[in-house]
PDB file of N, CA and C in Angstrom:
ATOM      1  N   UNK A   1      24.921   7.593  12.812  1.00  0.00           N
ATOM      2  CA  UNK A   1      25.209   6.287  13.336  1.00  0.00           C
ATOM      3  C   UNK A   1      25.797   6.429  14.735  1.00  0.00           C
ATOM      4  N   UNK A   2      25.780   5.679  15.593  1.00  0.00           N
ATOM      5  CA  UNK A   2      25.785   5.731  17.042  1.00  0.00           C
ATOM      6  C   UNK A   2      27.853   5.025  17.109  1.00  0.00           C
ATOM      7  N   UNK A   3      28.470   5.838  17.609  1.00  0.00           N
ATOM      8  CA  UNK A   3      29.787   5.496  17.535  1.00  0.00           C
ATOM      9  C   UNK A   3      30.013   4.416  18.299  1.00  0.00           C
ATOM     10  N   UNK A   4      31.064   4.184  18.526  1.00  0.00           N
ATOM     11  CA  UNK A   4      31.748   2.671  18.838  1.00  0.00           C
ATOM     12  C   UNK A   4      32.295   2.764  20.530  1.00  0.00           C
ATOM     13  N   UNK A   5      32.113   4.510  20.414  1.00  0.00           N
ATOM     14  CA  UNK A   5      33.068   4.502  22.335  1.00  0.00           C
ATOM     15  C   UNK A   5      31.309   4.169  23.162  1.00  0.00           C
ATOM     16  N   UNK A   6      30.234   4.082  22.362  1.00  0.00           N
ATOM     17  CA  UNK A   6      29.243   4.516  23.962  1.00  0.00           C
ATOM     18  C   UNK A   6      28.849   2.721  23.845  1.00  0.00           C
ATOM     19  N   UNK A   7      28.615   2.976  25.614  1.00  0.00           N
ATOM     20  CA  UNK A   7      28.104   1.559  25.792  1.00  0.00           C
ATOM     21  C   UNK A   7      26.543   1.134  25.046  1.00  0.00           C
ATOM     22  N   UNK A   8      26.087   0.095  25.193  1.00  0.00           N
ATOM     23  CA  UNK A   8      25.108  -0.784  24.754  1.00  0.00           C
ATOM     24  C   UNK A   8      24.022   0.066  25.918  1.00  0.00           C
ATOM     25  N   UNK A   9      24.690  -0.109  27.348  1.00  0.00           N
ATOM     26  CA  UNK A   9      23.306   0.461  28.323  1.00  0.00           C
ATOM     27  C   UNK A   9      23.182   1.840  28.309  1.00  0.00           C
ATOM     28  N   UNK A  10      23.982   2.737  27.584  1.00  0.00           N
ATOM     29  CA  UNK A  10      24.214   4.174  27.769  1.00  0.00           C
ATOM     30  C   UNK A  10      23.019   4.466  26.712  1.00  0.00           C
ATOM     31  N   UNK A  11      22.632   3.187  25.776  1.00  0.00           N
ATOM     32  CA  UNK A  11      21.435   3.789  24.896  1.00  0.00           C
ATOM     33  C   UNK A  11      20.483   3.806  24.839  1.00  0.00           C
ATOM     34  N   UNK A  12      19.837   4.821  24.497  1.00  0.00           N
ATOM     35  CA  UNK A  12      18.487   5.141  24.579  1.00  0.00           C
ATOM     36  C   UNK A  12      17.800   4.025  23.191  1.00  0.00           C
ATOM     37  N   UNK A  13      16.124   3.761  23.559  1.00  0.00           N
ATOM     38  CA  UNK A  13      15.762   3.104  22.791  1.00  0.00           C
ATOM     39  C   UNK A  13      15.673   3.619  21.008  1.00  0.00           C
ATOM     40  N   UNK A  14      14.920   5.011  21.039  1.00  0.00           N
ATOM     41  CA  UNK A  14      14.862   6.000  20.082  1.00  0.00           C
ATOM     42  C   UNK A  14      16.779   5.458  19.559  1.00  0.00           C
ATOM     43  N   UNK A  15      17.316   5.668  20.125  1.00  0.00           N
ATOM     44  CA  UNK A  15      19.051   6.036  19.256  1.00  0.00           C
ATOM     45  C   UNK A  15      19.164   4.823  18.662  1.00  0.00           C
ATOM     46  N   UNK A  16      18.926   3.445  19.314  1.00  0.00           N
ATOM     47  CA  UNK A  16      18.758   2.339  18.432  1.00  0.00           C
ATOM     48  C   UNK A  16      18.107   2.019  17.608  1.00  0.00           C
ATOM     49  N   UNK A  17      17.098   2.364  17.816  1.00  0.00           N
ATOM     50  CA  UNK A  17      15.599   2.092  16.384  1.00  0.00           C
ATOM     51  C   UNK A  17      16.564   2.975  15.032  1.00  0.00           C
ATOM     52  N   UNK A  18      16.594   4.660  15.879  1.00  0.00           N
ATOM     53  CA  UNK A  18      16.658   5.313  15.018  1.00  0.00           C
ATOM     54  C   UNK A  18      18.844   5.365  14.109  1.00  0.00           C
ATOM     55  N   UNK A  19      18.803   4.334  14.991  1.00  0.00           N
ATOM     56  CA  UNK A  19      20.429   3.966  13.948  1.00  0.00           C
ATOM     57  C   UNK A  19      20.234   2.484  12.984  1.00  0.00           C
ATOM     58  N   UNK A  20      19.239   1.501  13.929  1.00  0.00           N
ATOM     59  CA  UNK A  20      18.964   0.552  12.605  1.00  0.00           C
ATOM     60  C   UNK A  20      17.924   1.383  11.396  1.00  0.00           C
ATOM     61  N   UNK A  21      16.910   1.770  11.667  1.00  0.00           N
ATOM     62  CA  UNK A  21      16.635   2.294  10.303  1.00  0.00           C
ATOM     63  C   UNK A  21      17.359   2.931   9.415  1.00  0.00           C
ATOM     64  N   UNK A  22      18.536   3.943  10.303  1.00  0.00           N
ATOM     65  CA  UNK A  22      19.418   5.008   9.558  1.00  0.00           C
ATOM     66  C   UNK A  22      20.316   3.674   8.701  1.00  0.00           C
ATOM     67  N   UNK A  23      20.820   2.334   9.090  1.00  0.00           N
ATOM     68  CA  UNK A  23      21.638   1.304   8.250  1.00  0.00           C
ATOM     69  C   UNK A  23      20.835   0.300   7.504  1.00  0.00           C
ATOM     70  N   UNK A  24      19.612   0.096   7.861  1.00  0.00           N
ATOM     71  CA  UNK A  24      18.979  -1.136   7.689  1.00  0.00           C
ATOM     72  C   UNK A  24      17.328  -0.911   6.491  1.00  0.00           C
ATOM     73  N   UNK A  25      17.223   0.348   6.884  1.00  0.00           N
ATOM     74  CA  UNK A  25      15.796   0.840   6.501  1.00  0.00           C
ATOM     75  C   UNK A  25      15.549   1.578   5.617  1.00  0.00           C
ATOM     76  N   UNK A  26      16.757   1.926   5.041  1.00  0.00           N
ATOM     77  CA  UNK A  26      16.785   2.499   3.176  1.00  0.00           C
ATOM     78  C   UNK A  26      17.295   1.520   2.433  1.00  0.00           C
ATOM     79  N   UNK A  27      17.806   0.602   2.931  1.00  0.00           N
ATOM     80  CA  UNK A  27      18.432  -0.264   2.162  1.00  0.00           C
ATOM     81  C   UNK A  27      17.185  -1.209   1.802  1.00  0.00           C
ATOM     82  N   UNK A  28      16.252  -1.297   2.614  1.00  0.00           N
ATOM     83  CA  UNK A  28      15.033  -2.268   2.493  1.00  0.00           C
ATOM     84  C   UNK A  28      14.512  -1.251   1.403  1.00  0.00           C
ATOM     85  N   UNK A  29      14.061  -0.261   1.291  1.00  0.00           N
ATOM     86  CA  UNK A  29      13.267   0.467   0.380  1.00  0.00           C
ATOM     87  C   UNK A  29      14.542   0.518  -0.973  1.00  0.00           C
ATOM     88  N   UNK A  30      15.489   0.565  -1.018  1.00  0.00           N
ATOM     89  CA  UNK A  30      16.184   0.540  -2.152  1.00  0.00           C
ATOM     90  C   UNK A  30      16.077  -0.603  -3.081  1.00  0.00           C
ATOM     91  N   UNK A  31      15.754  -1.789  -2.542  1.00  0.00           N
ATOM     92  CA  UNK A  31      16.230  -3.522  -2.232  1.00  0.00           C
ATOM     93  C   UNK A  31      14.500  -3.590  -3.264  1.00  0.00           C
ATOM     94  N   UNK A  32      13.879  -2.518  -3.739  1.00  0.00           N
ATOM     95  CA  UNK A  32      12.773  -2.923  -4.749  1.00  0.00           C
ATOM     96  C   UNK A  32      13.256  -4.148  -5.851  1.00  0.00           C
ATOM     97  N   UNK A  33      13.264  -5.010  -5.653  1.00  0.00           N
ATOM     98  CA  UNK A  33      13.492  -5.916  -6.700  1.00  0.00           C
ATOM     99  C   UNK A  33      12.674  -6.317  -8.221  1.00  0.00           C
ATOM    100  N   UNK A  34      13.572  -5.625  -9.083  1.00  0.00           N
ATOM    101  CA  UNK A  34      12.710  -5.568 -10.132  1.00  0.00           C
ATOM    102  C   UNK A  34      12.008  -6.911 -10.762  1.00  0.00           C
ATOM    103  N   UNK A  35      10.868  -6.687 -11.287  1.00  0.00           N
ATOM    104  CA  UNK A  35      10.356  -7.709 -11.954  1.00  0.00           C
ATOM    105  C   UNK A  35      11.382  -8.589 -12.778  1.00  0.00           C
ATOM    106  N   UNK A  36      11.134  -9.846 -13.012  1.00  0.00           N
ATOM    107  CA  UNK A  36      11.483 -10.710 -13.395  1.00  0.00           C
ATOM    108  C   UNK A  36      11.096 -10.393 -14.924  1.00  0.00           C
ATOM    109  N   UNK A  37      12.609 -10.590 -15.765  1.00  0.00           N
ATOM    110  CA  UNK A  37      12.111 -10.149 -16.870  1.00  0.00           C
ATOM    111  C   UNK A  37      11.182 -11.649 -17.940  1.00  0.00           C
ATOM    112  N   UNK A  38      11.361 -12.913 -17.650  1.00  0.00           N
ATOM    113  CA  UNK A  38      10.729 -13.831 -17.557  1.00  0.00           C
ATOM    114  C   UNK A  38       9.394 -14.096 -17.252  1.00  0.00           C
ATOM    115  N   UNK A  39       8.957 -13.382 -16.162  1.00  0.00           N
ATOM    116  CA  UNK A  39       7.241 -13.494 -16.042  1.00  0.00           C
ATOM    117  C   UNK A  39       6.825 -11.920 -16.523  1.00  0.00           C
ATOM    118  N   UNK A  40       7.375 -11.308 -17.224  1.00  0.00           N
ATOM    119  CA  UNK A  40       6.897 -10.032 -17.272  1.00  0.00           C
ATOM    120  C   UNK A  40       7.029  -9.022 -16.671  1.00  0.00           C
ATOM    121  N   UNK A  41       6.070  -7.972 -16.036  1.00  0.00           N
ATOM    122  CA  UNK A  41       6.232  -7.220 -15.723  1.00  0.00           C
ATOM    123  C   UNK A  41       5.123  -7.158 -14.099  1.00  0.00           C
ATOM    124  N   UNK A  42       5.567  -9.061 -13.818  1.00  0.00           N
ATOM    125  CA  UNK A  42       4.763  -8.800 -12.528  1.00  0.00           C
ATOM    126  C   UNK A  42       5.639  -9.174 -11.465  1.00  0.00           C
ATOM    127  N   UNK A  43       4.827  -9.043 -10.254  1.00  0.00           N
ATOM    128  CA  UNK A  43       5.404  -9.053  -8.734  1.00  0.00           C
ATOM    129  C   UNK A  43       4.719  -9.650  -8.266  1.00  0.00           C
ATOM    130  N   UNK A  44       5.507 -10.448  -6.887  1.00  0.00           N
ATOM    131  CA  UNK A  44       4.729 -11.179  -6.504  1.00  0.00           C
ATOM    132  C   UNK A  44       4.226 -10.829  -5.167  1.00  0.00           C
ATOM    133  N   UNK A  45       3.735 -10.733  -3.428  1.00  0.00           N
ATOM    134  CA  UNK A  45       3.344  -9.956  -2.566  1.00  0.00           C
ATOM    135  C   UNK A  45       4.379  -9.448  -2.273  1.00  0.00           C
ATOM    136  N   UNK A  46       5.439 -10.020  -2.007  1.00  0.00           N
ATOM    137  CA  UNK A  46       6.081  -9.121  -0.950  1.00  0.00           C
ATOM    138  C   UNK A  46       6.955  -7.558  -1.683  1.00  0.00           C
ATOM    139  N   UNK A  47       7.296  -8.165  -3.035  1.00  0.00           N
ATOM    140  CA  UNK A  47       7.322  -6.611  -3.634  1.00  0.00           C
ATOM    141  C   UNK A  47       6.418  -5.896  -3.746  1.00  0.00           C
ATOM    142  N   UNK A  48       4.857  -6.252  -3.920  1.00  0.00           N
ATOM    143  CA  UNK A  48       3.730  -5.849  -4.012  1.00  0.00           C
ATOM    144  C   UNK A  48       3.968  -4.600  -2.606  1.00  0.00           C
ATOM    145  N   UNK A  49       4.064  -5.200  -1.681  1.00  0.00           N
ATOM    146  CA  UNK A  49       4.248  -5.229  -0.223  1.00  0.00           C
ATOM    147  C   UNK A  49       4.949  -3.938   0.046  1.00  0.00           C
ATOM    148  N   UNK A  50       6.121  -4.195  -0.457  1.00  0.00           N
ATOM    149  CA  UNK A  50       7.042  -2.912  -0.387  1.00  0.00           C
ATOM    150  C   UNK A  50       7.064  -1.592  -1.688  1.00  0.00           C
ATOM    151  N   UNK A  51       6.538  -1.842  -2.536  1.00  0.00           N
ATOM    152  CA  UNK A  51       5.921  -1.006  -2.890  1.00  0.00           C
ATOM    153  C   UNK A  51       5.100  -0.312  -2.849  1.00  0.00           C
ATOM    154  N   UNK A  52       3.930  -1.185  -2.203  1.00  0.00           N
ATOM    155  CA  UNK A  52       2.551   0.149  -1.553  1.00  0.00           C
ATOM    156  C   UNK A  52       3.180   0.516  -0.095  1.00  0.00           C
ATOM    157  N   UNK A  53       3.811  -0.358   0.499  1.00  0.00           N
ATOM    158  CA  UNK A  53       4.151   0.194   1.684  1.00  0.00           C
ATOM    159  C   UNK A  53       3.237  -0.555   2.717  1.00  0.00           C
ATOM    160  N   UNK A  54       2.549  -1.557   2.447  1.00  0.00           N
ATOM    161  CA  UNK A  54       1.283  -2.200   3.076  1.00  0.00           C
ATOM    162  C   UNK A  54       2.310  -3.313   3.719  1.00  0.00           C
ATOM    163  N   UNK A  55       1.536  -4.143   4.276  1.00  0.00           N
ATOM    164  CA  UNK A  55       2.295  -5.771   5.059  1.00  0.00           C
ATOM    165  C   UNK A  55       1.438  -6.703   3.681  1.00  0.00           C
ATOM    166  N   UNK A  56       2.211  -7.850   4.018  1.00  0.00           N
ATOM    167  CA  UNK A  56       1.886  -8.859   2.640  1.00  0.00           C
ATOM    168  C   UNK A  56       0.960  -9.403   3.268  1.00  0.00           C
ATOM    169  N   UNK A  57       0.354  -9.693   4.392  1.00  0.00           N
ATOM    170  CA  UNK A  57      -1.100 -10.077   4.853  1.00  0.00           C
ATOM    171  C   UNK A  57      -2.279  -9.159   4.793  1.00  0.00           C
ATOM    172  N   UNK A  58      -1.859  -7.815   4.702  1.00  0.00           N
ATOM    173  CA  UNK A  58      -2.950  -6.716   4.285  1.00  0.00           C
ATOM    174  C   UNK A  58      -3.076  -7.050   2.897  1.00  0.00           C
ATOM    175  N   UNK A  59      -2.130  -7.300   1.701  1.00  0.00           N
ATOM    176  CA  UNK A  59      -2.159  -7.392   0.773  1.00  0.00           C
ATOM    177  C   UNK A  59      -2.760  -8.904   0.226  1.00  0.00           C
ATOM    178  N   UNK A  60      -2.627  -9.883   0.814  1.00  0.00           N
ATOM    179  CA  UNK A  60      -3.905 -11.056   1.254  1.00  0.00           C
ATOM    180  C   UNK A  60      -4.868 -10.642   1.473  1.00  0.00           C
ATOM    181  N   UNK A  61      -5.031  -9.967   2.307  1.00  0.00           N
ATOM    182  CA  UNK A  61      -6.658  -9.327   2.456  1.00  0.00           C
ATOM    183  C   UNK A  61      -7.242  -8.741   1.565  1.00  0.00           C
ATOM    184  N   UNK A  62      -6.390  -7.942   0.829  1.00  0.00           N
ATOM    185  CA  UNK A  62      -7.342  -7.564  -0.491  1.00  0.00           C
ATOM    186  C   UNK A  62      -7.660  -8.173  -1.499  1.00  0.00           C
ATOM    187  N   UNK A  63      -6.524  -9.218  -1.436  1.00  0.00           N
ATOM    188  CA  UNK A  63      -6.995 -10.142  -2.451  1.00  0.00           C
ATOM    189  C   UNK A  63      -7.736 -11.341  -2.235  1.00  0.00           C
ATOM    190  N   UNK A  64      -7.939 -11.062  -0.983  1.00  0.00           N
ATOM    191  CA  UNK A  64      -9.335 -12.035  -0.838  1.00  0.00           C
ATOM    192  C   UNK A  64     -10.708 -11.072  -1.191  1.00  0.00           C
ATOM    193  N   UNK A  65     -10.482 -10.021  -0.763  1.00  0.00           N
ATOM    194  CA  UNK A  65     -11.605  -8.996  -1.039  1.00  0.00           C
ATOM    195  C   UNK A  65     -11.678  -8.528  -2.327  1.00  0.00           C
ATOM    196  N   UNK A  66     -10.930  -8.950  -3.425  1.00  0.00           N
ATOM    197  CA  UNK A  66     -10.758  -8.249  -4.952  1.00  0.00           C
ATOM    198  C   UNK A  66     -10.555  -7.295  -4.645  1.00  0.00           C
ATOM    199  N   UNK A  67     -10.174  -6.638  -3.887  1.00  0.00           N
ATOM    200  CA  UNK A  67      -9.747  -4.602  -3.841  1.00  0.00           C
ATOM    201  C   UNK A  67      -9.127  -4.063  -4.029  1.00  0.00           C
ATOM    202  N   UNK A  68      -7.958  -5.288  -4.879  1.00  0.00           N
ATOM    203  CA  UNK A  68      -6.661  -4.595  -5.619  1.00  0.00           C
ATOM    204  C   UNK A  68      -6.553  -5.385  -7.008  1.00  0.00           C
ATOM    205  N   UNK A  69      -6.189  -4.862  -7.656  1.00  0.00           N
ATOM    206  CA  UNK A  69      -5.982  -5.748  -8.904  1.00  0.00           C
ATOM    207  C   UNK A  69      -5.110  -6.283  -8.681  1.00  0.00           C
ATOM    208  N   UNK A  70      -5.307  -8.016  -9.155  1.00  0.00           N
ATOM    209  CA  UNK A  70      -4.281  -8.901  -9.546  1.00  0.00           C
ATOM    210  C   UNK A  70      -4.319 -10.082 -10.619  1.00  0.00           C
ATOM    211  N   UNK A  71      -3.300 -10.840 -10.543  1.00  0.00           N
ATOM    212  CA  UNK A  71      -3.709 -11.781 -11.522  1.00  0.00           C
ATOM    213  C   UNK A  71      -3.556 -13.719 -11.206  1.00  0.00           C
ATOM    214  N   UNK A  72      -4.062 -14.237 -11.304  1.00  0.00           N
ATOM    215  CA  UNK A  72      -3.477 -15.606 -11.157  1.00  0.00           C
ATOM    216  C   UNK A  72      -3.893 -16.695 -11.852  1.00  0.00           C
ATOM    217  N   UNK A  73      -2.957 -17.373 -12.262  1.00  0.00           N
ATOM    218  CA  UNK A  73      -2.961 -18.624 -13.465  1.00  0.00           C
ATOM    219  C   UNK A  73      -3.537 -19.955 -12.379  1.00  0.00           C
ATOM    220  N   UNK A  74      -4.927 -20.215 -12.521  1.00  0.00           N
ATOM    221  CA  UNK A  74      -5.688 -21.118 -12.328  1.00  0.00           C
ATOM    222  C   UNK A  74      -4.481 -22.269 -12.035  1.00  0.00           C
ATOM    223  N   UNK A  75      -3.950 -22.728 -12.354  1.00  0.00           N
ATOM    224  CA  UNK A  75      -2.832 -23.861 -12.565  1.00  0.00           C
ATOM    225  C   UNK A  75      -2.028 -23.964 -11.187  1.00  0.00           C
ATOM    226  N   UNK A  76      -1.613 -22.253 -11.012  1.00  0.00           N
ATOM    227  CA  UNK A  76      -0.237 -22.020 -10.145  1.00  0.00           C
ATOM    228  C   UNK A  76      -0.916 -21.301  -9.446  1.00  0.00           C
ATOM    229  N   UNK A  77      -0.852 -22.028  -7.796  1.00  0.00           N
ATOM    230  CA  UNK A  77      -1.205 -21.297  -6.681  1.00  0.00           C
ATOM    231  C   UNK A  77      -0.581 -19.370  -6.422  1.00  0.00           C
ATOM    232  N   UNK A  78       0.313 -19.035  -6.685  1.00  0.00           N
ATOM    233  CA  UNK A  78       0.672 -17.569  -6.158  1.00  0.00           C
ATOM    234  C   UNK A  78      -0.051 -16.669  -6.766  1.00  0.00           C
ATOM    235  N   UNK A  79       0.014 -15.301  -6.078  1.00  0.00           N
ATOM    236  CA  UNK A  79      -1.252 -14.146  -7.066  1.00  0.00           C
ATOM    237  C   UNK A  79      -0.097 -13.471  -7.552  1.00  0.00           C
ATOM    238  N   UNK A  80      -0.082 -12.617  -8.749  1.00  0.00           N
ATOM    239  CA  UNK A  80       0.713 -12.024  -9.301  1.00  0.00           C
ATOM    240  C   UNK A  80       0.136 -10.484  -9.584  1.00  0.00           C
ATOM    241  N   UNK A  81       1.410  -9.364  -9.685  1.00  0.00           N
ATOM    242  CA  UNK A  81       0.634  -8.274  -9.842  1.00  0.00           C
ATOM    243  C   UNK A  81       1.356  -7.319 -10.630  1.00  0.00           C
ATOM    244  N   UNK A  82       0.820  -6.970 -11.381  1.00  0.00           N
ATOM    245  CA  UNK A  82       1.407  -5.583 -12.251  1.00  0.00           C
ATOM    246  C   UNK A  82       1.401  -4.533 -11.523  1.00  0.00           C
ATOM    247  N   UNK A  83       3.106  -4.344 -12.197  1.00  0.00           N
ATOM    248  CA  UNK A  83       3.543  -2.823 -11.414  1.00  0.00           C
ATOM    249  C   UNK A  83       2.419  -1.741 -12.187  1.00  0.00           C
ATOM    250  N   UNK A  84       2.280  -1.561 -13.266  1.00  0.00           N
ATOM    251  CA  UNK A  84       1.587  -0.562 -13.469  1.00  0.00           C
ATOM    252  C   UNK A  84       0.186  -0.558 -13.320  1.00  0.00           C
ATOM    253  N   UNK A  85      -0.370  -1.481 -13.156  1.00  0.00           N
ATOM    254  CA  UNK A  85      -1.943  -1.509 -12.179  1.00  0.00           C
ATOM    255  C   UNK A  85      -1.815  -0.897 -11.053  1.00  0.00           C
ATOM    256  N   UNK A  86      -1.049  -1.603 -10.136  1.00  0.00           N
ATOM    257  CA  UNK A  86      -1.144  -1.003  -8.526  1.00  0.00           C
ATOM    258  C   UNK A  86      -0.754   0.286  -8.886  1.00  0.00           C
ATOM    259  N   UNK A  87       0.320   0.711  -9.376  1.00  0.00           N
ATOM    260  CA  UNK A  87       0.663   2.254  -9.612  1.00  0.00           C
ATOM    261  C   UNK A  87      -0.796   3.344  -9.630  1.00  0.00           C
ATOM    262  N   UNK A  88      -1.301   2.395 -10.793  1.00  0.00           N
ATOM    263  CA  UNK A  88      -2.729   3.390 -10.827  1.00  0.00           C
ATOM    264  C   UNK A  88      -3.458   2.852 -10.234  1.00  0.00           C
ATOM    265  N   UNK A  89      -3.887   2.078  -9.369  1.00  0.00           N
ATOM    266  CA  UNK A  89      -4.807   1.960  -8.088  1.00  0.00           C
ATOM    267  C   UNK A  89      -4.547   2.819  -7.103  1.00  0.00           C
ATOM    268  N   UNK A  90      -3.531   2.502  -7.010  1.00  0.00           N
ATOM    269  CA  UNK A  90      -2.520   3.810  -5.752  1.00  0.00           C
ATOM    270  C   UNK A  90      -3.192   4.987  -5.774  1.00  0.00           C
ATOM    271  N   UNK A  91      -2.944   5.846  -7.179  1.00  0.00           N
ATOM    272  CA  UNK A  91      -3.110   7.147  -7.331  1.00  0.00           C
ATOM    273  C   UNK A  91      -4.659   7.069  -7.971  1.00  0.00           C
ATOM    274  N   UNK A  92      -5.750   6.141  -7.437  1.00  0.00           N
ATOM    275  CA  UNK A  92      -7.082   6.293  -7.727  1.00  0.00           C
ATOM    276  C   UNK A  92      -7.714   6.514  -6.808  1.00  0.00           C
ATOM    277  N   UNK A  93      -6.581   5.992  -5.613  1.00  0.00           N
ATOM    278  CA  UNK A  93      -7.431   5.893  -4.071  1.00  0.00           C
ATOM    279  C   UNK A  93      -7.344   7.646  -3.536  1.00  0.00           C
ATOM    280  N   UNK A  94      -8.625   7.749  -4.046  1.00  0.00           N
ATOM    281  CA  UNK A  94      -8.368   9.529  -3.210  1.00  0.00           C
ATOM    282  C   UNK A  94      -8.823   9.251  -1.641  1.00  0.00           C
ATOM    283  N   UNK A  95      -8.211  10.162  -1.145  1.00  0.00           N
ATOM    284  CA  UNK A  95      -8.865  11.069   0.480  1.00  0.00           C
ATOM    285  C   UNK A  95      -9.895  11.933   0.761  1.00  0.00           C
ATOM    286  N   UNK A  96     -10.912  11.971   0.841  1.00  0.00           N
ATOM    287  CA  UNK A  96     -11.713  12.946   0.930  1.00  0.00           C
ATOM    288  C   UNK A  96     -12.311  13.044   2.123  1.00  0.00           C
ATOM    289  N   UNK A  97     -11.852  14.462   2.620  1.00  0.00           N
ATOM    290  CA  UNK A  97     -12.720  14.183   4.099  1.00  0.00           C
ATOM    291  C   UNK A  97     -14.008  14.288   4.376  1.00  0.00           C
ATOM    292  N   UNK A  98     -14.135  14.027   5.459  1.00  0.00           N
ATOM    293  CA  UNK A  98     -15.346  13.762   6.146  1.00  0.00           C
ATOM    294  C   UNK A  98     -16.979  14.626   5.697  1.00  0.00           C
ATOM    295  N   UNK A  99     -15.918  15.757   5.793  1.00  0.00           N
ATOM    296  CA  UNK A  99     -16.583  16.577   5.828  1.00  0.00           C
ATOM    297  C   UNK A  99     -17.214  17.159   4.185  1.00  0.00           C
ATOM    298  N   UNK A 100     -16.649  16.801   3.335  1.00  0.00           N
ATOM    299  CA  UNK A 100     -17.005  16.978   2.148  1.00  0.00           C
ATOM    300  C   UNK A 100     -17.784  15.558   1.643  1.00  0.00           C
ATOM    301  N   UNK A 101     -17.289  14.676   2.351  1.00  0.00           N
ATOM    302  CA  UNK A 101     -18.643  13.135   2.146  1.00  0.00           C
ATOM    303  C   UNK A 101     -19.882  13.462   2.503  1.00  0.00           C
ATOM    304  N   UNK A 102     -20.287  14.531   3.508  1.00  0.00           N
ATOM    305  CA  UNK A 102     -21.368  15.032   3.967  1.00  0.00           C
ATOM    306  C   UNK A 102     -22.105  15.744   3.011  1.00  0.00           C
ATOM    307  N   UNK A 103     -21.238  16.793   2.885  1.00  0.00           N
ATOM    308  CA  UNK A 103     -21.895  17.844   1.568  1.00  0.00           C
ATOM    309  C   UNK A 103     -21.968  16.946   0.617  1.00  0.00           C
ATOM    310  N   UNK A 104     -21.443  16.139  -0.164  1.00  0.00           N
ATOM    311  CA  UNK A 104     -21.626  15.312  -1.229  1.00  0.00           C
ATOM    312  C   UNK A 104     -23.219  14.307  -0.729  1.00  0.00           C
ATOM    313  N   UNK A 105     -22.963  13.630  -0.127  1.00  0.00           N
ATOM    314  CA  UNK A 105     -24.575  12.869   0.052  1.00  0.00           C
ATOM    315  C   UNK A 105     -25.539  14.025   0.583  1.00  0.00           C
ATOM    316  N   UNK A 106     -25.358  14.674   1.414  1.00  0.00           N
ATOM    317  CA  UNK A 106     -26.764  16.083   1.460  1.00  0.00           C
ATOM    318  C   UNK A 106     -26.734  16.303  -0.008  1.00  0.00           C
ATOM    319  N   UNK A 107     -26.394  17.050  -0.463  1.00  0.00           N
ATOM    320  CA  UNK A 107     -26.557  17.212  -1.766  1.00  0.00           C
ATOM    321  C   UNK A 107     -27.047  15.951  -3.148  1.00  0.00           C
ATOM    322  N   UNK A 108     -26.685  15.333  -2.688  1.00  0.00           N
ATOM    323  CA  UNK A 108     -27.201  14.127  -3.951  1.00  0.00           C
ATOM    324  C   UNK A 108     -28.992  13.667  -2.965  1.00  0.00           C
ATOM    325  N   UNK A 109     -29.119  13.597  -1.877  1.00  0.00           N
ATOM    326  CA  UNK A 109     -30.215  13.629  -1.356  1.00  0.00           C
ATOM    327  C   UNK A 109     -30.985  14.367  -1.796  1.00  0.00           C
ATOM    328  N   UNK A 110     -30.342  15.736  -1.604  1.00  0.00           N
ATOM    329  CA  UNK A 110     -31.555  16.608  -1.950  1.00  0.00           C
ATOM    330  C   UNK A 110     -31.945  16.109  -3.375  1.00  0.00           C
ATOM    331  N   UNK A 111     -31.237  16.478  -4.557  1.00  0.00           N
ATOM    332  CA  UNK A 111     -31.397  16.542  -5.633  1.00  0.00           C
ATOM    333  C   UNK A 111     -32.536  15.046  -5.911  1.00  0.00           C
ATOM    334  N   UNK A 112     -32.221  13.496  -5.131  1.00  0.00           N
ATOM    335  CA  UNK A 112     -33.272  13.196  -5.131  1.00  0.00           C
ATOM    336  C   UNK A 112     -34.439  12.872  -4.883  1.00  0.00           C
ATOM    337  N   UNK A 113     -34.743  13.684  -3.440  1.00  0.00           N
ATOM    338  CA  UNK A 113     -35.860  14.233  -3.127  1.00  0.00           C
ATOM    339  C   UNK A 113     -36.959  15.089  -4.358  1.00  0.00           C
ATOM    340  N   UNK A 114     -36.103  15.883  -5.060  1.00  0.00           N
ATOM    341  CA  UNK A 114     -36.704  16.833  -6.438  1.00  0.00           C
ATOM    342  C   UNK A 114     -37.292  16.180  -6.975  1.00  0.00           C
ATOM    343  N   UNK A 115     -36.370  14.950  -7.568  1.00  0.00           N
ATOM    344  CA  UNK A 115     -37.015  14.012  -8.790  1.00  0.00           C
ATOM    345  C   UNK A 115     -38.187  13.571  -8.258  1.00  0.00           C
ATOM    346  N   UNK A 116     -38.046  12.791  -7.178  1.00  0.00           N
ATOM    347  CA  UNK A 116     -39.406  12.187  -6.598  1.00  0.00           C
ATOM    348  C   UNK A 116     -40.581  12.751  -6.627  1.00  0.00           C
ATOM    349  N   UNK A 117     -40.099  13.838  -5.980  1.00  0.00           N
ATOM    350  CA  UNK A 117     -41.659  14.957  -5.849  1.00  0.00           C
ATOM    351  C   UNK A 117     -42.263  15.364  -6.963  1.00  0.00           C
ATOM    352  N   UNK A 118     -41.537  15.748  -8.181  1.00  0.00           N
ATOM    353  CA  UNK A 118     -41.703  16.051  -9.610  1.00  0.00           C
ATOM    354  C   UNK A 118     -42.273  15.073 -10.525  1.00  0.00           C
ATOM    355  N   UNK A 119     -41.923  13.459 -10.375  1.00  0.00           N
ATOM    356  CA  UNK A 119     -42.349  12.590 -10.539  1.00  0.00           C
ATOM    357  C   UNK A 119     -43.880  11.954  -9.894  1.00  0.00           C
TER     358      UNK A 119
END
């Protein structure tokens, strides 16, 4: 934390960012607010939000795109979401690079090139 003798102009931008996150920016990630034991075991975006770590308008976006699981009661405008869905959406979304997307479609190409010709 940035002490109390240095001035306001003596600081660098980095020392400020990096003293509000050091007070302000675990406390936001701590601040997970658990589900409501009343609606279950769902959330609504902005915990959604801070749990994937996404913005709650990215998280609009997918749910305009269906690309995340959610849920919503025809009746009541808000989308709702299970912690343990996104959990395992999370850990479904693999990485695979580039470079192995290549070898993967060359390879499924070839293989159906075979069939064709055999056929």
């Amino acid at each position: 934390m940035i002490g109390l003798n240095k001035r306001l102009n003596e600081l660098t931008w980095g020392e400020i960012i990096s003293d509000l996150d050091e007070r302000y920016g675990k406390q936001a990630m701590l601040k997970v607010i658990p589900a409501n034991p009343a609606s279950g075991d769902f959330m609504n975006v902005k915990e959604c939000a801070i749990l994937t770590g996404y913005k709650p308008d990215y998280i609009r976006q997918l749910v305009f795109k269906k690309a995340i699981p959610y849920h919503k009661n025809p009746k009541l405008k808000p989308v709702r979401f299970k912690r343990e869905e996104i959990l395992a959406w999370m850990t479904s979304k693999k990485f695979t690079p580039i470079s192995e997307q290549a070898e993967n479609y060359i390879s499924e190409r070839s293989v159906l090139k075979i069939k064709t010709r055999k056929s």
